[in-house]
Protein backbone atom coordinates (compact mmCIF):
# COMPACT_ATOMS: atom_id res chain seq x y z
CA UNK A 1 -38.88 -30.20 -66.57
CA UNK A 2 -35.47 -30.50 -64.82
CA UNK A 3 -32.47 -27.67 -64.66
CA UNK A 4 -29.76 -28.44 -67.45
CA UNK A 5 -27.41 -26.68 -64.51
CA UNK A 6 -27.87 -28.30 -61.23
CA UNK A 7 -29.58 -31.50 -62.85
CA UNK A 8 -32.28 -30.89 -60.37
CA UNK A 9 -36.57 -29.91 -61.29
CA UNK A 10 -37.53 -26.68 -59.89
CA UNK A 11 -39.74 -28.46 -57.62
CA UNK A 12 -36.45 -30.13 -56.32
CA UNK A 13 -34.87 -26.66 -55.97
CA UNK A 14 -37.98 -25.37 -53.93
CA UNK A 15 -37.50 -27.86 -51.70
CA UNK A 16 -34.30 -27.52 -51.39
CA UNK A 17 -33.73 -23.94 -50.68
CA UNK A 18 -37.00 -24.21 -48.24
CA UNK A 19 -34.78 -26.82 -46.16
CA UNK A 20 -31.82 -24.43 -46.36
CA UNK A 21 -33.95 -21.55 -45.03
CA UNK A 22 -35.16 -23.44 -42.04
CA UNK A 23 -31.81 -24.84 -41.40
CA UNK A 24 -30.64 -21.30 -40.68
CA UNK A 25 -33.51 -20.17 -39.10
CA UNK A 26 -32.53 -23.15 -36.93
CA UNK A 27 -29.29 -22.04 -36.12
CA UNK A 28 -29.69 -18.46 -35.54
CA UNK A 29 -32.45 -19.39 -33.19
CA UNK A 30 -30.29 -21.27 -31.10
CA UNK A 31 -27.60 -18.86 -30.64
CA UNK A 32 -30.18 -16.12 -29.71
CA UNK A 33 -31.25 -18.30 -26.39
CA UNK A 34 -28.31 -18.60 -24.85
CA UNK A 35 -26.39 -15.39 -23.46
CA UNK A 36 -23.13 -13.96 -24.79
CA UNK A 37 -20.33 -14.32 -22.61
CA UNK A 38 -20.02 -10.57 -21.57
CA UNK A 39 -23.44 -10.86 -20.19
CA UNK A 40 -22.53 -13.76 -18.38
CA UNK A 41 -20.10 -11.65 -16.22
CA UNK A 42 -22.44 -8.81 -16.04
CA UNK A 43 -24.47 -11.16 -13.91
CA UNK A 44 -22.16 -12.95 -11.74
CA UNK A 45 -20.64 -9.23 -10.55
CA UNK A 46 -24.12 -7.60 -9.60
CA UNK A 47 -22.39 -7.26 -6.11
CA UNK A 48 -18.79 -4.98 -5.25
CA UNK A 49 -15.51 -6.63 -6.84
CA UNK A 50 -12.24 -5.54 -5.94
CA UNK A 51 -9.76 -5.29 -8.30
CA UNK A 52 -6.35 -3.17 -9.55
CA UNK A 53 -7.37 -0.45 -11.71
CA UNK A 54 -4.33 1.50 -13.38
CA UNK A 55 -2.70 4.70 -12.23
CA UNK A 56 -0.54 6.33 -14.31
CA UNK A 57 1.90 9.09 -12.25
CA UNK A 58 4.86 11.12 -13.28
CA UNK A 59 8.32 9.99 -11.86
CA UNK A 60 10.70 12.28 -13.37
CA UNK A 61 12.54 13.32 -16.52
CA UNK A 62 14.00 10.89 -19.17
CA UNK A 63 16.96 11.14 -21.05
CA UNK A 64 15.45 12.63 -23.90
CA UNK A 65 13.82 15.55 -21.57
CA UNK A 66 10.26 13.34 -22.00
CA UNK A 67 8.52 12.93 -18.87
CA UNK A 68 8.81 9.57 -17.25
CA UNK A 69 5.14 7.88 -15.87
CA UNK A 70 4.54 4.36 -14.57
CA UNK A 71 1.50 2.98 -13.57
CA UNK A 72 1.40 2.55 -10.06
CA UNK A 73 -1.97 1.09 -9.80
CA UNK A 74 -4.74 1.57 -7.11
CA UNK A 75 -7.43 -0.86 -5.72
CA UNK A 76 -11.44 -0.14 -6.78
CA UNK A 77 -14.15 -1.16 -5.15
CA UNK A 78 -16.37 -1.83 -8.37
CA UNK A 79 -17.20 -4.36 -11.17
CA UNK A 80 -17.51 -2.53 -14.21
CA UNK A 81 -14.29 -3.94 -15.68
CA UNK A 82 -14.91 -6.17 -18.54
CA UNK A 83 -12.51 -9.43 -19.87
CA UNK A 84 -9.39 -8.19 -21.45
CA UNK A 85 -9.17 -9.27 -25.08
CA UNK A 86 -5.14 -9.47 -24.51
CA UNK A 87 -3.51 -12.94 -24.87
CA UNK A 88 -2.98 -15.01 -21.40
CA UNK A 89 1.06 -14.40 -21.94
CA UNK A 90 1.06 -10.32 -22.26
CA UNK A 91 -1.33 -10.28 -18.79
CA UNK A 92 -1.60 -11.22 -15.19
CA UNK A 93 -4.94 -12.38 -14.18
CA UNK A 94 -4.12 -12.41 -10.30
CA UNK A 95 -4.32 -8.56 -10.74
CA UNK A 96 -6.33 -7.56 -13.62
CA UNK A 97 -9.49 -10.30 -12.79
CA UNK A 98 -11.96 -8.67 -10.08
CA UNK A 99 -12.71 -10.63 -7.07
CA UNK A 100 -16.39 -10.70 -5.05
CA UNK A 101 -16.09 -8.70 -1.86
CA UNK A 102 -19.10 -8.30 0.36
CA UNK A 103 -20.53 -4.96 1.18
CA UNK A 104 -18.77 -4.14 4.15
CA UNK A 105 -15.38 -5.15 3.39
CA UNK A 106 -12.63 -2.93 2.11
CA UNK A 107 -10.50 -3.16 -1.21
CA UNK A 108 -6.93 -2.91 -0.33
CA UNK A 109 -3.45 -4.00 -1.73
CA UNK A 110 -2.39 -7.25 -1.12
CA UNK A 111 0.24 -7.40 -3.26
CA UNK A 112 3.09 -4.73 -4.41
CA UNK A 113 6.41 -4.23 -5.67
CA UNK A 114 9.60 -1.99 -5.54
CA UNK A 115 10.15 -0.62 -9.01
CA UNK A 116 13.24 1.33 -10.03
CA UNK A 117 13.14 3.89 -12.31
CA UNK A 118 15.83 5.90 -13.93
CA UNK A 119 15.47 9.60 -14.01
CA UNK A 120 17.71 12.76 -14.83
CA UNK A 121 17.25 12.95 -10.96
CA UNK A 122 19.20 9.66 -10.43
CA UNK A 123 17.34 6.18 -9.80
CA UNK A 124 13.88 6.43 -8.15
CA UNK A 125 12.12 3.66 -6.36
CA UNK A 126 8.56 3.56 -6.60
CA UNK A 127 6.11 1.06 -4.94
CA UNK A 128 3.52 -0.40 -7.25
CA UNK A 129 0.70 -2.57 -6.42
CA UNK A 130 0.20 -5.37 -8.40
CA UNK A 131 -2.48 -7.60 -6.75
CA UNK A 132 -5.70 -6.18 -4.62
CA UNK A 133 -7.93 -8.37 -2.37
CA UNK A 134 -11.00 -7.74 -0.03
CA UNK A 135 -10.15 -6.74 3.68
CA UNK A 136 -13.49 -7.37 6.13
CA UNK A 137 -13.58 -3.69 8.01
CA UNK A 138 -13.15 -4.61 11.78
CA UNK A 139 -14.34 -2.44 14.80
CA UNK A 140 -10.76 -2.12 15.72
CA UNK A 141 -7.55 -1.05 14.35
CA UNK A 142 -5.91 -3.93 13.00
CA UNK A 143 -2.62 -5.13 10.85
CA UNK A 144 -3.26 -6.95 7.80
CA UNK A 145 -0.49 -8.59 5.69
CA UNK A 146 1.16 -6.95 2.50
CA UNK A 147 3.33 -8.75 0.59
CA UNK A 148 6.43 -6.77 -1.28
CA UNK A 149 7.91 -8.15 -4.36
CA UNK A 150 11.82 -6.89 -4.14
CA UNK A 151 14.42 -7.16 -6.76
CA UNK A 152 12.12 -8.88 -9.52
CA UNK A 153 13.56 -10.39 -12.06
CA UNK A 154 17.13 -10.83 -10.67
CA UNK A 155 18.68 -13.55 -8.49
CA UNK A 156 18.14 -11.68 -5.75
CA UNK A 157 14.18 -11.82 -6.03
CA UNK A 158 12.25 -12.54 -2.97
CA UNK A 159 9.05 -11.54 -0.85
CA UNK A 160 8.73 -9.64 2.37
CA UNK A 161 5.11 -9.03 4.53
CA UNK A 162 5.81 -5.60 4.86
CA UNK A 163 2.30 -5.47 6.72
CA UNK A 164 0.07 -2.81 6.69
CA UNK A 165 -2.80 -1.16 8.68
CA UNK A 166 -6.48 -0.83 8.25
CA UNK A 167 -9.45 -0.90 10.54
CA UNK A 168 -11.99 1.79 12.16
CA UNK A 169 -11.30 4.41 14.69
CA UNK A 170 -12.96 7.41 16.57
CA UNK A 171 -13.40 10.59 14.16
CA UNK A 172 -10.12 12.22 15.52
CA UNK A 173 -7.97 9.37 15.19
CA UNK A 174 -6.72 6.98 12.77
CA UNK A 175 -5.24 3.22 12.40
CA UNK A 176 -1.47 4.33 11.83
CA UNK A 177 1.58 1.59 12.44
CA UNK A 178 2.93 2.20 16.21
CA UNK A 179 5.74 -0.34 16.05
CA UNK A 180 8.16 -1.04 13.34
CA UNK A 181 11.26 -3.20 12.59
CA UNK A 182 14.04 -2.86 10.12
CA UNK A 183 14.77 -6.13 8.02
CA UNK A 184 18.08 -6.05 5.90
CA UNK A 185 17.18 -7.81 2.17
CA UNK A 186 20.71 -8.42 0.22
CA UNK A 187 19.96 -7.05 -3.74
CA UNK A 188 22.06 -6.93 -6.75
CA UNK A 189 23.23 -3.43 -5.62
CA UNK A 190 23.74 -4.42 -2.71
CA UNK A 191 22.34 -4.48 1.24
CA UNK A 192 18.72 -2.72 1.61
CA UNK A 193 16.94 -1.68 5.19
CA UNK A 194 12.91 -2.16 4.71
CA UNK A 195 10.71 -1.28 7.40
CA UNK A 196 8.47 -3.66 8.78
CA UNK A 197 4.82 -2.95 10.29
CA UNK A 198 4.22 -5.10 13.64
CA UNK A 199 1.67 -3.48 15.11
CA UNK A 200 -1.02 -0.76 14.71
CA UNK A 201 -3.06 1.53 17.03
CA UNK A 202 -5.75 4.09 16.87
CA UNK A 203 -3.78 7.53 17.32
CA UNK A 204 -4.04 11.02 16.32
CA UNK A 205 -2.41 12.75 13.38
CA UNK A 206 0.77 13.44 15.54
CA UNK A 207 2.18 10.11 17.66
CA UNK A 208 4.57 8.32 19.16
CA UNK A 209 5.77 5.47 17.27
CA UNK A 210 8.26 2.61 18.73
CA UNK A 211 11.73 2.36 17.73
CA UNK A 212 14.33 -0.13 18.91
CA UNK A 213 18.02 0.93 19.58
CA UNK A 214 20.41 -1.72 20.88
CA UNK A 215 23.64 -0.23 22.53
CA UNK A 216 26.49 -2.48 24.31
CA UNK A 217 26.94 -1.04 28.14
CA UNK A 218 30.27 -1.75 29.94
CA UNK A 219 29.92 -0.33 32.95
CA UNK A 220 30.44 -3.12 34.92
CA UNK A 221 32.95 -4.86 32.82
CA UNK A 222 36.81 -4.77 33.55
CA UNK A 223 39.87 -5.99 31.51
CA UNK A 224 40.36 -8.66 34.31
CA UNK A 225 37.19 -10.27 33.45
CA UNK A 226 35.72 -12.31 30.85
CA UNK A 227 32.31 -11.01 31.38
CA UNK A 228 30.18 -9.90 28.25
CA UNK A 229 28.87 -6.33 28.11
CA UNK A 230 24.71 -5.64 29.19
CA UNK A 231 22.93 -5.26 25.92
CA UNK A 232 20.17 -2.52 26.51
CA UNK A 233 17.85 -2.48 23.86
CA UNK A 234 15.79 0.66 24.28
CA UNK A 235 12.35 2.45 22.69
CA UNK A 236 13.95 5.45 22.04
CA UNK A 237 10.63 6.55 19.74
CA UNK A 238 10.00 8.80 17.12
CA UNK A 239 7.45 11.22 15.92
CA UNK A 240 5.56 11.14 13.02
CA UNK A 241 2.36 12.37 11.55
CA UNK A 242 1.00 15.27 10.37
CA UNK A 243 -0.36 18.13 12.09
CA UNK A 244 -3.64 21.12 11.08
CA UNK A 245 -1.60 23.52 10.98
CA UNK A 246 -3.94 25.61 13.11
CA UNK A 247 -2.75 28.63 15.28
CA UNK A 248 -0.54 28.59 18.54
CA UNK A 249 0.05 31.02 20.78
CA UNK A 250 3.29 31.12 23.51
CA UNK A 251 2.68 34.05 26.27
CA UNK A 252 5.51 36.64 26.13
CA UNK A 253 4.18 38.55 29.00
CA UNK A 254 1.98 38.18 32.44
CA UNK A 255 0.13 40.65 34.49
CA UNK A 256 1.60 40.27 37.97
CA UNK A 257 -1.25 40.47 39.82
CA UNK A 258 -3.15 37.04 37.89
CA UNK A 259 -0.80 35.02 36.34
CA UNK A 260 -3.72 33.21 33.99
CA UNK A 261 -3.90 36.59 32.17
CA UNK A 262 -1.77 37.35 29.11
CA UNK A 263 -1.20 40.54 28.01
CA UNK A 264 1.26 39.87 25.28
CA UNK A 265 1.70 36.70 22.98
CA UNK A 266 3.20 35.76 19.95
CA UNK A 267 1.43 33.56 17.68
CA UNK A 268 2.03 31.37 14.97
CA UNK A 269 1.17 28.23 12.86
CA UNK A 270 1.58 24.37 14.11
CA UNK A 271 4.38 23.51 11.75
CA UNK A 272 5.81 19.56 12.75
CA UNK A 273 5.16 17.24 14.63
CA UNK A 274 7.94 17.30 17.42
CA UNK A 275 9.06 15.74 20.63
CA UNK A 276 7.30 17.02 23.65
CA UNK A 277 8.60 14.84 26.45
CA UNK A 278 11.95 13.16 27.19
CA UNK A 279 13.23 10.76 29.17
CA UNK A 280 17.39 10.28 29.66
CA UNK A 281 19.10 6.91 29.16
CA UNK A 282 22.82 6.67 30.33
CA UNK A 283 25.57 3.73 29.38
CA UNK A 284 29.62 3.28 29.37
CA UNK A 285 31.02 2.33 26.40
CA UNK A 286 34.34 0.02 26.24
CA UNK A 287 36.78 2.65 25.59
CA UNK A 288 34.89 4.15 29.63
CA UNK A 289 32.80 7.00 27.88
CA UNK A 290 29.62 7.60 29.26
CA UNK A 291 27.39 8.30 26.13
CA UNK A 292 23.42 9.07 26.86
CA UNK A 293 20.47 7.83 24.73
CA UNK A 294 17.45 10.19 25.08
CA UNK A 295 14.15 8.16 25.00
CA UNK A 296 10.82 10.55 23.31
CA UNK A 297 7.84 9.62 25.43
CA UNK A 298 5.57 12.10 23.71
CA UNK A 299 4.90 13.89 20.82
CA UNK A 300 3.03 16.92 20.11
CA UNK A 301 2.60 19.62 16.68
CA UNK A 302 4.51 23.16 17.70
């Protein structure tokens, strides 16, 4: 007896669903064996990724009295980020895709920018990161590069290594930047100073750190000769840091008889770091001044 519908016996339509059934048993068999994608990743990243996780800070007031927030970014040591399910053209995947560090290493920006932002309070610029990357710690205090994106998106675009410092010290001290240069980067508004790390030492919260001045002397140069002014570049230094705040005290009064003994004092509260030592630098300028350029040697909190 055959189907007037499908033209087909119901022995023929046994079979024939029976063959359908199997076919998707088939198939759902063979998806279940291999791993979904997600898991794949889940695997690969057992061990510590670094990679930019967002940060979203206030920078001021809007126009509209709303408050202003960017995301500035910061680097994670982890791998618990999963694919983003954005198109390739609305993301960066130098930034967003985590990167295998091993255990010891540090996550750090590699990789930042100079964002301007306007604000009731005038035009802010705010450093983002935009790209991290994995920094082996060293037994010493060390620079590393860091690469600044200025001006994006104009002419005037370009990248500076801006440097930065990383590194272990002693428990009291810390890998701060103890030399510095200015570089002048032309923008659309205009000539910009951007400081420069060159080198980086293990110091305490309050330090010394190099600074250049370049003055023209003319002390030994007269109208009758062609000679060229001495150029004297000194390390005038500055101090920077900050300080515990913990309690000083400044005798007021001695007792005669044993000097070490204080019998009145004034105390107070470590409040800046400030210079402590000095040392004088003199040179004529070419109208005959003599003009002096003091030189800090130390710095202490007081």
């Amino acid at each position: 007896m055959r189907n007037r519908a499908g033209g087909l016996s119901l022995k023929d339509l046994k079979h024939t669903r029976n063959v359908e059934h199997k076919g998707r048993h088939h198939h759902t068999t063979q998806h279940s064996t291999s791993p979904p994608e997600v898991e794949e990743v889940t695997e690969t990243s057992e061990s510590s990724c670094c990679s930019r996780q967002a940060k979203f800070v206030p920078i001021g007031f809007g126009g509209s009295g709303e408050v202003v927030r960017l995301d500035v970014g910061h680097c994670q040591k982890s791998c618990t980020s999963v694919p983003s399910l954005v198109e390739p053209d609305f993301v960066d995947f130098r930034s967003s895709v985590a990167k295998p560090c091993a255990g010891e290493s540090a996550c750090l920006p590699s990789r930042s920018r100079v964002q301007r932002v306007s604000t009731l309070r005038g035009m802010q610029e705010v450093p983002v990161v935009e790209e991290c990357g994995c920094s082996y710690k060293q037994e010493r205090c060390y620079r590393h590069p860091h690469t600044l994106q200025l001006h994006p998106g104009t002419p005037y675009e370009t990248h500076l290594d801006v440097g930065a410092c990383s590194g272990r010290c002693d428990s009291e001290f810390g890998c701060r930047p103890v030399k510095n240069r200015t570089v002048s980067v032309p923008g659309p508004n205009g000539v910009q100073c951007h400081s420069v790390i060159e080198e980086c030492s293990c110091t305490a919260g309050c330090y010394r750190m190099s600074y250049l001045e370049t003055v023209y002397d003319y002390a030994d140069f007269s109208d009758d000769t062609v000679a060229s002014p001495t150029v004297m570049e000194i390390d005038v230094g500055q101090c920077t840091g900050l300080c515990s705040g913990g309690q000083t005290q400044k005798c007021l009064y001695r007792d005669r008889t044993d000097s070490s003994k204080c019998l009145a004092s004034l105390y107070g509260k470590q409040s800046s770091c400030t210079p402590a030592r000095f040392e004088v630098y003199r040179y004529t300028t070419k109208d005959r001044q003599i003009k002096e350029l003091i030189s800090i040697k130390d710095c202490k909190c007081m």
